[in-house]
Protein backbone atom coordinates (compact mmCIF):
# COMPACT_ATOMS: atom_id res chain seq x y z
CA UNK A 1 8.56 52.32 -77.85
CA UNK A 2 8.79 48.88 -77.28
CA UNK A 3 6.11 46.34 -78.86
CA UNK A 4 3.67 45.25 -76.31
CA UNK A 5 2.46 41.98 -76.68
CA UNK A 6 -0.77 40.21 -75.09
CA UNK A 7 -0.58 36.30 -75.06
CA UNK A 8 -3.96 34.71 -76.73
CA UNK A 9 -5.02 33.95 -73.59
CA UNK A 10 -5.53 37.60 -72.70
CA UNK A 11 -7.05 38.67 -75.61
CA UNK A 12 -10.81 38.72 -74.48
CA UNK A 13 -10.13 41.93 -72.45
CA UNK A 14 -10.10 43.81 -75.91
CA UNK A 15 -13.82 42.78 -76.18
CA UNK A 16 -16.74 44.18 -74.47
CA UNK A 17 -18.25 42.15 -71.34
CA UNK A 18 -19.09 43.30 -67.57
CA UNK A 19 -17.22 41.23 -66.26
CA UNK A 20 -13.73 39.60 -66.75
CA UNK A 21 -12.48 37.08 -64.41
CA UNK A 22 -8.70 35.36 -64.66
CA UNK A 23 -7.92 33.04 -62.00
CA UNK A 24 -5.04 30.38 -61.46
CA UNK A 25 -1.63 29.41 -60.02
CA UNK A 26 1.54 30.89 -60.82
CA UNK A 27 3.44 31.77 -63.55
CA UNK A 28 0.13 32.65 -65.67
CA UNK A 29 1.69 36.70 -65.86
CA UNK A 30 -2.23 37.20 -64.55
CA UNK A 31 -1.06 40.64 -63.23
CA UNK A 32 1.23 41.73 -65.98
CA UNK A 33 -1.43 40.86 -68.92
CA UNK A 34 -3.71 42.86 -67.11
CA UNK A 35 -1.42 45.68 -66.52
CA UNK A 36 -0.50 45.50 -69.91
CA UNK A 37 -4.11 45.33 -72.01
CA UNK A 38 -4.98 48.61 -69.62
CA UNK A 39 -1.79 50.51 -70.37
CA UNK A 40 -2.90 50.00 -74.18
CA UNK A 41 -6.50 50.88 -73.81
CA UNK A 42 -5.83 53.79 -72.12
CA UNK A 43 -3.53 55.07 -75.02
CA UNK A 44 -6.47 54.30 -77.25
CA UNK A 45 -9.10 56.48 -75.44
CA UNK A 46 -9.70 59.08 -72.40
CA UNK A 47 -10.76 56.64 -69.45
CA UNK A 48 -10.36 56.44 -65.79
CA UNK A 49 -8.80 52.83 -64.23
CA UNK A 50 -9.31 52.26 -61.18
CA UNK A 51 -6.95 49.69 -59.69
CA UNK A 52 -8.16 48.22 -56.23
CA UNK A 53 -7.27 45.45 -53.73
CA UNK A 54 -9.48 44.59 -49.75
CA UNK A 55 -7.14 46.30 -48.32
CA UNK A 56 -3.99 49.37 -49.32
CA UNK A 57 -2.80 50.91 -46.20
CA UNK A 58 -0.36 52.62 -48.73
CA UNK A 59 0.21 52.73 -52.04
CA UNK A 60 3.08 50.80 -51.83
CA UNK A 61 0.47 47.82 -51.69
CA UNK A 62 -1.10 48.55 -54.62
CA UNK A 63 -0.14 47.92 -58.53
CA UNK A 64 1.39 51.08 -58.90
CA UNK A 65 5.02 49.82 -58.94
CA UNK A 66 4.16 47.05 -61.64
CA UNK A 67 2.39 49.88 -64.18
CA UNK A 68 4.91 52.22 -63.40
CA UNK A 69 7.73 49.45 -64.42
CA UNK A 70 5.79 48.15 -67.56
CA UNK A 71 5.91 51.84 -68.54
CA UNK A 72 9.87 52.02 -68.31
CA UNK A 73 10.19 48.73 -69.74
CA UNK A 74 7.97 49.61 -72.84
CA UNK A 75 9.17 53.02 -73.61
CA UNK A 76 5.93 54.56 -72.44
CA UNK A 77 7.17 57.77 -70.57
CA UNK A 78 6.62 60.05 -73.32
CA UNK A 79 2.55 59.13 -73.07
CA UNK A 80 2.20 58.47 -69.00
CA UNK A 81 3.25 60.25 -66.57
CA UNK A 82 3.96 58.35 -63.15
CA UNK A 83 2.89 60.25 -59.63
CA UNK A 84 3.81 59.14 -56.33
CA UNK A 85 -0.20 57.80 -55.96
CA UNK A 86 -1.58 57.85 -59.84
CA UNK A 87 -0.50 57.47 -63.11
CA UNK A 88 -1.91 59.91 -65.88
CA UNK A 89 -1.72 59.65 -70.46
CA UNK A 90 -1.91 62.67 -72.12
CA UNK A 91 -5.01 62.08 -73.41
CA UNK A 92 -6.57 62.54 -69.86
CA UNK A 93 -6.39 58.89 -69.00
CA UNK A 94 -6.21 58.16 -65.34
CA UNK A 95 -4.85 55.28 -63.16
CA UNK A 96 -6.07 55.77 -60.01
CA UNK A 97 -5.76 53.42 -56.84
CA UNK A 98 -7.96 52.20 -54.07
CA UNK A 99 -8.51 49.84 -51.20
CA UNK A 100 -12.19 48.62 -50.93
CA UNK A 101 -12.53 47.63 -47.61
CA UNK A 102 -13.54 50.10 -44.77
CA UNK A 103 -13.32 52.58 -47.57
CA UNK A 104 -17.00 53.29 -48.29
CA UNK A 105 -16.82 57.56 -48.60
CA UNK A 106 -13.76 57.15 -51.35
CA UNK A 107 -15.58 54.58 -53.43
CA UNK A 108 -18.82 55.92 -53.45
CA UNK A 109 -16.53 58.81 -56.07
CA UNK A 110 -16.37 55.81 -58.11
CA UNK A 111 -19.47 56.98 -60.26
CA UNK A 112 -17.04 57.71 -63.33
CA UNK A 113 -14.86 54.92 -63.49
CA UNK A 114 -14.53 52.98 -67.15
CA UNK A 115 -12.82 49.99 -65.78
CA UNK A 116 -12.12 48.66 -62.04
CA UNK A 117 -9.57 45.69 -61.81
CA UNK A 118 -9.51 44.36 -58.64
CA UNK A 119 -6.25 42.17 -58.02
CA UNK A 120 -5.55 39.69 -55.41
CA UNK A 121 -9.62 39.25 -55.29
CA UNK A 122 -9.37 36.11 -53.42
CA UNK A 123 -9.49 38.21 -50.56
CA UNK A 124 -12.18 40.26 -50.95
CA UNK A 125 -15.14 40.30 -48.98
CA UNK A 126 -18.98 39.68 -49.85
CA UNK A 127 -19.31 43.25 -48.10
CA UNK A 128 -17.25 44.86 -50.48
CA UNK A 129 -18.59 43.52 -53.51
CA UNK A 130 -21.50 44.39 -52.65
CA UNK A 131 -20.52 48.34 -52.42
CA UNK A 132 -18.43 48.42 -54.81
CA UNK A 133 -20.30 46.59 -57.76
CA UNK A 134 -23.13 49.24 -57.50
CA UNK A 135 -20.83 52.28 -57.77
CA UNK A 136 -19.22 51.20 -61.61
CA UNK A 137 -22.38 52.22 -62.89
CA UNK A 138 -21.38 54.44 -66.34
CA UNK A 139 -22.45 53.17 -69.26
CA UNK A 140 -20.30 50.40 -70.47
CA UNK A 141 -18.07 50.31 -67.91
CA UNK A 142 -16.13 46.81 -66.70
CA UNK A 143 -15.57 44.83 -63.62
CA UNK A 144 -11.63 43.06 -63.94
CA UNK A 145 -11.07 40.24 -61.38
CA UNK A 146 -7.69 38.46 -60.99
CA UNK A 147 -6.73 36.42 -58.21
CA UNK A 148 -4.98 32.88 -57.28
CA UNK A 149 -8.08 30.65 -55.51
CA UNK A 150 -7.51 29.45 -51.82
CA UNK A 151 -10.91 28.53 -50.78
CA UNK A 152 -14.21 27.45 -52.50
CA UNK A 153 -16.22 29.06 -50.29
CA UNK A 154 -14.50 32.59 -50.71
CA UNK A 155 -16.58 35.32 -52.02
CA UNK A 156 -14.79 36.00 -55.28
CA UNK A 157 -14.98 32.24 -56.65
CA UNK A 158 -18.43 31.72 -55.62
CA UNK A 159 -19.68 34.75 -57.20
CA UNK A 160 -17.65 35.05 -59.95
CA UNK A 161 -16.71 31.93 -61.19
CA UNK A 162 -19.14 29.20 -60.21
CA UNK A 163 -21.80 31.96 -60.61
CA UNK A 164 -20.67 33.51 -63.46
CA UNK A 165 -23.68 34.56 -66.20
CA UNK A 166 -23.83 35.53 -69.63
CA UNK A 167 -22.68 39.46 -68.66
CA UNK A 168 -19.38 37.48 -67.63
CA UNK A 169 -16.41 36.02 -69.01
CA UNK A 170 -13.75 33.61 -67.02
CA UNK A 171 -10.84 32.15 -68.31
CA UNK A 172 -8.25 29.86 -65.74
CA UNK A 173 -4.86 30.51 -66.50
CA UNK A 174 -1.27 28.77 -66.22
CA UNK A 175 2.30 28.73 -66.65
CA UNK A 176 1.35 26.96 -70.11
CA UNK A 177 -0.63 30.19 -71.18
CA UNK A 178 2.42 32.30 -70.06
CA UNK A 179 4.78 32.23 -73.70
CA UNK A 180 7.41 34.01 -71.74
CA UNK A 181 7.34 31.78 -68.96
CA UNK A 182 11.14 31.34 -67.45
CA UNK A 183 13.41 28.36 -67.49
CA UNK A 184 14.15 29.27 -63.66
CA UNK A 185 10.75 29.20 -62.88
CA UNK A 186 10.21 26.14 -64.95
CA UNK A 187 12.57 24.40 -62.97
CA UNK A 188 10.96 25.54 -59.41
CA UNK A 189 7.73 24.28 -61.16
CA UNK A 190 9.05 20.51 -61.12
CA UNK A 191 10.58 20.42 -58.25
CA UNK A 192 7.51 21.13 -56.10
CA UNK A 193 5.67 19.11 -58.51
CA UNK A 194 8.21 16.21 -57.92
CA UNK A 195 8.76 16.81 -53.81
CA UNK A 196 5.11 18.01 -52.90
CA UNK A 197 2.11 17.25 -55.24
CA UNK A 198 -1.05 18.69 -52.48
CA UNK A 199 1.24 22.15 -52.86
CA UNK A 200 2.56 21.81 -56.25
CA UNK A 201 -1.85 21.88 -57.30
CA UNK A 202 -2.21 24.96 -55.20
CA UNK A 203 0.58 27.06 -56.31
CA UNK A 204 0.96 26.13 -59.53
CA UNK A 205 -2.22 24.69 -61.15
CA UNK A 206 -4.55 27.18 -59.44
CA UNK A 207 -6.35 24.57 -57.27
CA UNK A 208 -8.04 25.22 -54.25
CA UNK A 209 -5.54 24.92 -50.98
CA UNK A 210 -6.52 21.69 -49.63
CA UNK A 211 -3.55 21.71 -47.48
CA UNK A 212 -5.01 24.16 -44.90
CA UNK A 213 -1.79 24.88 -43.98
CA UNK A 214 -1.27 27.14 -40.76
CA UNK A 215 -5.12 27.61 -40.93
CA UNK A 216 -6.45 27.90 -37.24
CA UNK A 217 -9.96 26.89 -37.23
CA UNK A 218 -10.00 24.72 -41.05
CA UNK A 219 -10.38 21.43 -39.89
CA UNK A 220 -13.34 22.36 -37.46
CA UNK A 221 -15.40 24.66 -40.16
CA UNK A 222 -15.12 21.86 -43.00
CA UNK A 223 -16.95 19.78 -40.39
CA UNK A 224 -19.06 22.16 -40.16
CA UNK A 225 -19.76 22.73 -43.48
CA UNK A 226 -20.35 18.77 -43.98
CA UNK A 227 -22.33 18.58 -41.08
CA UNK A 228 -24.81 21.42 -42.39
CA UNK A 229 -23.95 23.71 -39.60
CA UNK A 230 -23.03 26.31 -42.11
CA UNK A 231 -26.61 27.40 -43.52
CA UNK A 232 -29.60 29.26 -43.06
CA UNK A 233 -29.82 29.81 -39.98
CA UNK A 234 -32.95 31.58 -37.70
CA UNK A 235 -33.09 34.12 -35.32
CA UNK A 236 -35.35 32.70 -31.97
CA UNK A 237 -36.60 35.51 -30.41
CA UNK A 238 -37.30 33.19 -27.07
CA UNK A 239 -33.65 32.80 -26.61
CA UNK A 240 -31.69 35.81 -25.86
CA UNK A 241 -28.75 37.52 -28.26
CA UNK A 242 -25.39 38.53 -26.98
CA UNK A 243 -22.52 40.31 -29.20
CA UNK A 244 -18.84 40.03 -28.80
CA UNK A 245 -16.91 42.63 -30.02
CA UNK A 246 -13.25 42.97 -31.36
CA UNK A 247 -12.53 46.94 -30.73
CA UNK A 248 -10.65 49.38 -33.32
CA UNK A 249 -10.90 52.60 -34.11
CA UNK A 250 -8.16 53.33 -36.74
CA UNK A 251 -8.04 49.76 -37.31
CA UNK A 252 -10.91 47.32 -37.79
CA UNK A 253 -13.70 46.98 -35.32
CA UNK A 254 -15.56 43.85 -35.78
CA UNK A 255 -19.08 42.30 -34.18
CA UNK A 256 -20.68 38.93 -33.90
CA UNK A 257 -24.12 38.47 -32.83
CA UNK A 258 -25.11 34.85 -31.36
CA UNK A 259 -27.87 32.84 -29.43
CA UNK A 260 -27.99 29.89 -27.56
CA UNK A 261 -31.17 27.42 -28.51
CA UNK A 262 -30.82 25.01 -25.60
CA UNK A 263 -27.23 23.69 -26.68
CA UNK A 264 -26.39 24.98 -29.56
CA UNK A 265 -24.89 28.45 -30.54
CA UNK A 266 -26.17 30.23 -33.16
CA UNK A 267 -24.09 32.51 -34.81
CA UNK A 268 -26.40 34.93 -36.50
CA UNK A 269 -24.29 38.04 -37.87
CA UNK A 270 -21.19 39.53 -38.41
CA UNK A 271 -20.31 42.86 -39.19
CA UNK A 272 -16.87 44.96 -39.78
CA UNK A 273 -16.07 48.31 -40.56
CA UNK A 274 -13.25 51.05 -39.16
CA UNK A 275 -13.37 54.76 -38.92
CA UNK A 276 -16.20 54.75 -36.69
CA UNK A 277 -16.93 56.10 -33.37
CA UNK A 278 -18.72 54.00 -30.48
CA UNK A 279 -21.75 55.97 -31.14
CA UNK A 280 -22.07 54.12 -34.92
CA UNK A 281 -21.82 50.74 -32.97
CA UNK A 282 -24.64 51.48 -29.95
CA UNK A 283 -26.90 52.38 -33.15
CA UNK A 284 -26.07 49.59 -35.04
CA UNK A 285 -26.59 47.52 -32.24
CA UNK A 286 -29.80 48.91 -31.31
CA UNK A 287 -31.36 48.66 -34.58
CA UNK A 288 -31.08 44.89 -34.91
CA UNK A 289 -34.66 43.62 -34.34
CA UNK A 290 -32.89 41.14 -31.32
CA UNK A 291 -34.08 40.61 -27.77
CA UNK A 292 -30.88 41.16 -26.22
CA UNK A 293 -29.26 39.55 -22.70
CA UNK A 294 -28.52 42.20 -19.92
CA UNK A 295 -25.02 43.22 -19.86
CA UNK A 296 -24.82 40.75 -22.69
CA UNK A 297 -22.77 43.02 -25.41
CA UNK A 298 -18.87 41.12 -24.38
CA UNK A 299 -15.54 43.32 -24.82
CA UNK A 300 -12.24 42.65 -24.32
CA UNK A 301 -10.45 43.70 -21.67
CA UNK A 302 -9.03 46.83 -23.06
CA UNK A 303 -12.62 47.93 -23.40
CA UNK A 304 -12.15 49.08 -19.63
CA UNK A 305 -9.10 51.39 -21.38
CA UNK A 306 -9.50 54.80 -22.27
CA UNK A 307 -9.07 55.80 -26.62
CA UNK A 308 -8.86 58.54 -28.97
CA UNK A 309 -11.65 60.52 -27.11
CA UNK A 310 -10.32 59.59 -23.88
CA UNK A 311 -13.55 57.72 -22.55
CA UNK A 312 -13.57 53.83 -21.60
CA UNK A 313 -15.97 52.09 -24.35
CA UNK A 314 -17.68 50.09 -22.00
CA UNK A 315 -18.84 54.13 -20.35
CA UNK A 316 -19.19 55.33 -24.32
CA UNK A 317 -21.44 52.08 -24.29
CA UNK A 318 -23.44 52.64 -20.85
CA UNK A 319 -23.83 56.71 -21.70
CA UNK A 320 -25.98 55.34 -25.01
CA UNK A 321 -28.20 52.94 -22.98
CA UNK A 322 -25.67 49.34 -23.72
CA UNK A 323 -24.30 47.43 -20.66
CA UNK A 324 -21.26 46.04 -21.47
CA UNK A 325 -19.31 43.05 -19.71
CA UNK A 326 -15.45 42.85 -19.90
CA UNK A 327 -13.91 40.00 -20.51
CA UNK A 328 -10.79 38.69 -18.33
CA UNK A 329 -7.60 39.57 -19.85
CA UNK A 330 -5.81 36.82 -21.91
CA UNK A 331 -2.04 36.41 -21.21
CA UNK A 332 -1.81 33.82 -24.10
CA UNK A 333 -4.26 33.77 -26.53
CA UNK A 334 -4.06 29.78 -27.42
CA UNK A 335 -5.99 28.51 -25.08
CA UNK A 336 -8.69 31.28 -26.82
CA UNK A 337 -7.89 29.75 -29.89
CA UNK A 338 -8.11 26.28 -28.59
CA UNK A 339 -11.84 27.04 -26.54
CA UNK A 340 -13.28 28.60 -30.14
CA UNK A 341 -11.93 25.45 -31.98
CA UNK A 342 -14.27 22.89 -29.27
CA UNK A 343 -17.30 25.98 -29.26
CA UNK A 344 -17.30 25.54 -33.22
CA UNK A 345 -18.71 21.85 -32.41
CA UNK A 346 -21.70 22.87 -31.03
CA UNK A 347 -21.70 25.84 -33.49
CA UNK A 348 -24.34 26.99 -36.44
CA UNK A 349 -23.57 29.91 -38.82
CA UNK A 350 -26.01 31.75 -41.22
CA UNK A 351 -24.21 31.58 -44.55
CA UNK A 352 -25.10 34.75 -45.64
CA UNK A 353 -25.50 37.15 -42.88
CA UNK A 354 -22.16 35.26 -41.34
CA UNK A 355 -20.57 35.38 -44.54
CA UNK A 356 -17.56 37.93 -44.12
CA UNK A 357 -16.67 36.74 -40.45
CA UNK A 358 -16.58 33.16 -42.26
CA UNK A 359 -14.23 34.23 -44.52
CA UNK A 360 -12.10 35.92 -41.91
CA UNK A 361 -11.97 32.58 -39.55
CA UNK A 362 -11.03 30.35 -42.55
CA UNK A 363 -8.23 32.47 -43.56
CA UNK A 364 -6.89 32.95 -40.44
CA UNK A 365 -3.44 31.52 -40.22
CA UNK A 366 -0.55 30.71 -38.24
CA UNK A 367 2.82 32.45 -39.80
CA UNK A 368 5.29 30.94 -41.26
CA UNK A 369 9.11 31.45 -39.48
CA UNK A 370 11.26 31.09 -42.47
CA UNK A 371 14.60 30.98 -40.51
CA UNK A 372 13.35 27.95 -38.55
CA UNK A 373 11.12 26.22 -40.93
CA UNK A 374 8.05 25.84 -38.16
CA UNK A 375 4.91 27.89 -37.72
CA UNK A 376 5.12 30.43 -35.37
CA UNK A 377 3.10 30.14 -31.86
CA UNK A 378 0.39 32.89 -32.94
CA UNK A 379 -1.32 33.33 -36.28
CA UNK A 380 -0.53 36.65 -38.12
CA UNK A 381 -2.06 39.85 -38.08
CA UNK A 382 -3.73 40.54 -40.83
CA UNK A 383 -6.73 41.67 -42.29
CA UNK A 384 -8.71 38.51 -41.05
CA UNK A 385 -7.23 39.15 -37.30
CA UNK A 386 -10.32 40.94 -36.60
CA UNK A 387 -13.25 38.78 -37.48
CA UNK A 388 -11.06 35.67 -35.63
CA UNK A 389 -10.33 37.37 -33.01
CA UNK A 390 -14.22 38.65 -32.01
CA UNK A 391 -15.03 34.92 -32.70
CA UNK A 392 -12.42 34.30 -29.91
CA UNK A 393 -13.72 36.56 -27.67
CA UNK A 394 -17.34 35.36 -28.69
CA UNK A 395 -16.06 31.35 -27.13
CA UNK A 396 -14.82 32.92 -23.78
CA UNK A 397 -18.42 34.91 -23.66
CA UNK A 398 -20.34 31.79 -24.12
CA UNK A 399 -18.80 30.16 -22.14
CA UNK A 400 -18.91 32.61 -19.17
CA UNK A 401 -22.52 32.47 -20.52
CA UNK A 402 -22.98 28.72 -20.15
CA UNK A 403 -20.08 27.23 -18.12
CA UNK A 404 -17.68 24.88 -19.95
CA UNK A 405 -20.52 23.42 -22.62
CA UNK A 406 -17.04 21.97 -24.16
CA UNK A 407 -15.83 19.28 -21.33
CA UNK A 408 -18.47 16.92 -22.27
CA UNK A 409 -19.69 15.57 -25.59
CA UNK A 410 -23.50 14.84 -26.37
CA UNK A 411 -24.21 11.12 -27.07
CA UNK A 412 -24.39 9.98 -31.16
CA UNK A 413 -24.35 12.95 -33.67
CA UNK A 414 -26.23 16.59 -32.61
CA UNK A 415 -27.05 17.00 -35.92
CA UNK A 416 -28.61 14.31 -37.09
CA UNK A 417 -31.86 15.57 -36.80
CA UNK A 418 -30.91 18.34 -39.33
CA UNK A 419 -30.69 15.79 -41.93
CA UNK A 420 -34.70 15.57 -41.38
CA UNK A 421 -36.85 17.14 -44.37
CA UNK A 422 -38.73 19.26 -41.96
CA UNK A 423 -35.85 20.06 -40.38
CA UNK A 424 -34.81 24.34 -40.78
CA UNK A 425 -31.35 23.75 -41.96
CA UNK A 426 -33.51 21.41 -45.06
């Protein structure tokens, strides 16, 4: 058995804390440290790992492949034994793997676990955390976090890092922590560093991604979020509330709730989840406390289309007491893309109750065509399609709602008033 070695940099996982947080750009061997320091504890004692990510449609997605390689590499075979979807010690240690979002029944079994290392965490939602943190309850058990920032608004940095307490640690991590770090990577290192600084910070430095590259709606939610606009924000029970959905069934189904207050659009709520049946949705829709516009709950079009139970959900809606409008079919989804980019102007989110759906529109992102060098003409579908596109659908419904409140511009700055001390977003 070969000699596994843990860089200094990696040696606080060997002490006790609730948390442990690495975060950075490339080359840091994050993952493999990680992988590592757990294969070694869980020679040491009986425990059960559970390795998670937001989302593992198989476990081919997972860190399965990395464990089950560190155990070849080291000589480990004789002590683990790899399964096609765990990895077990002798001593009754389990690796076990899990996606946490939409996956609520599965981690609720959670109870038992001794350590939960969520990779790729940049991507995980407020939502999640806040099942999943409640389920590692045994008695000593730890929270692992590794992940490679791209916003400073996301979830896992705001939480975790700038909120980080005395229950947790946080170290950022680089190439220079890495002792095994390779000449060929080295090399790739400079020249990005040499031909594109902006990307060279990102990738390799573990700064935040202030290129915004390929993001759809990035430029229009940081003036948002410098304008105030993305805050507290109230509910006005004199102004009605319409939803807009974006349907799914064995993929995601996701909901906005908004209001117009004389011009501006209130975006109130967001909510996700998959698995469900329309009957979940009228319920959760009815027990918001909201004074809701007739026929004011906006699908897309292939809401008029029959699914798994073979009923339309606009007549699943109106059979539970919801009038539903359709919205027209889109042949091209850009000019979708370019309405919600001009409705964002005259937008508000709550922070917090908006908080997933954020995340979702800021990550959003046109893919990259390798062949050609050029962004593609539609972002990729991905686990922030859904949120985006509701929020799509959510710009055609307001402005079937209110006519085209984009072809003019108010006089001087809408928001000025906000920067009033009696004014709610204050």
């Amino acid at each position: 058995m070969a000699d596994l070695q843990i860089p200094k940099a990696f040696k606080p996982l060997f002490s006790p804390k609730r948390y442990k947080v690495y975060y950075g750009g490339r080359g840091g061997a994050k993952s493999h440290n990680i992988a590592r320091a757990l294969l070694i504890q869980g020679m040491q004692r009986k425990m059960l790992i559970c390795c998670a990510r937001e989302i593992q449609k198989s476990i081919k997605d997972s860190v399965h492949r990395l464990l089950s390689d560190l155990i070849t590499e080291y000589g480990l075979q004789d002590f683990y034994r790899v399964l096609e979807t765990e990895i077990r010690g002798k001593n009754g240690t389990e690796f076990i793997f899990r996606g946490l979002k939409h996956n609520t029944t599965d981690l609720k079994s959670l109870e038992g676990t001794d350590v939960l290392w969520i990779e790729e965490a940049e991507n995980v939602s407020k939502r999640s955390y806040e099942i999943i943190i409640p389920t590692i309850r045994k008695d000593n058990s730890e929270i692992w976090i590794s992940f490679n920032p791209k916003n400073r608004s996301d979830p896992t940095y705001t939480q975790f890092v700038k909120g980080a307490d005395e229950d947790t640690f946080v170290k950022k991590v680089s190439w220079r922590d890495n002792p095994f770090f390779p000449e060929v990577l080295n090399k790739e290192r400079l020249k990005l560093e040499a031909n594109d600084p902006e990307a060279y910070e990102h990738i390799w430095e573990g700064g935040f991604d202030t290129r915004k590259s390929g993001a759809v709606y990035a430029k229009q939610l940081d003036k948002a979020r410098a304008e105030g606009r993305i805050c507290k924000v109230p509910y006005d029970p004199a102004f009605e509330v319409f939803t807009a959905h974006d349907l799914g069934f064995g993929d995601a189904y996701a909901i906005w709730w908004l209001q117009f207050v004389g011009r501006e659009l209130r975006w109130l709520e967001y909510y996700e989840n998959s698995g469900e049946q329309m009957d979940f949705y009228a319920r959760l829709i009815k027990s918001k406390p909201y004074n809701y516009m007739k026929d004011g709950h906006f699908l897309p079009h292939d809401g008029g289309h029959g699914n798994i139970r073979g009923l339309k959900p606009t007549v699943q809606f109106a059979d539970m007491g919801i009038e539903t409008t359709l919205l027209p079919r889109e042949q091209d989804i850009n000019p979708g893309i370019e309405l919600l980019r001009q409705t964002i102007h005259f937008s508000a989110f709550d922070a917090d109750k908006c908080a997933d759906g954020l995340q979702a529109l800021e990550n959003y992102a046109y893919e990259w065509d390798e062949e050609r060098s050029v962004f593609k003409s539609k972002p990729k579908h991905d686990w922030a399609s859904h949120g985006a596109s509701a929020a799509r659908y959510a710009a055609l419904a307001a402005a079937e709602i209110k006519g085209n409140i984009t072809e003019t511009k108010p006089q001087g700055d809408p928001y000025a008033h906000r920067q009033a001390a009696s004014s709610w977003m204050g």
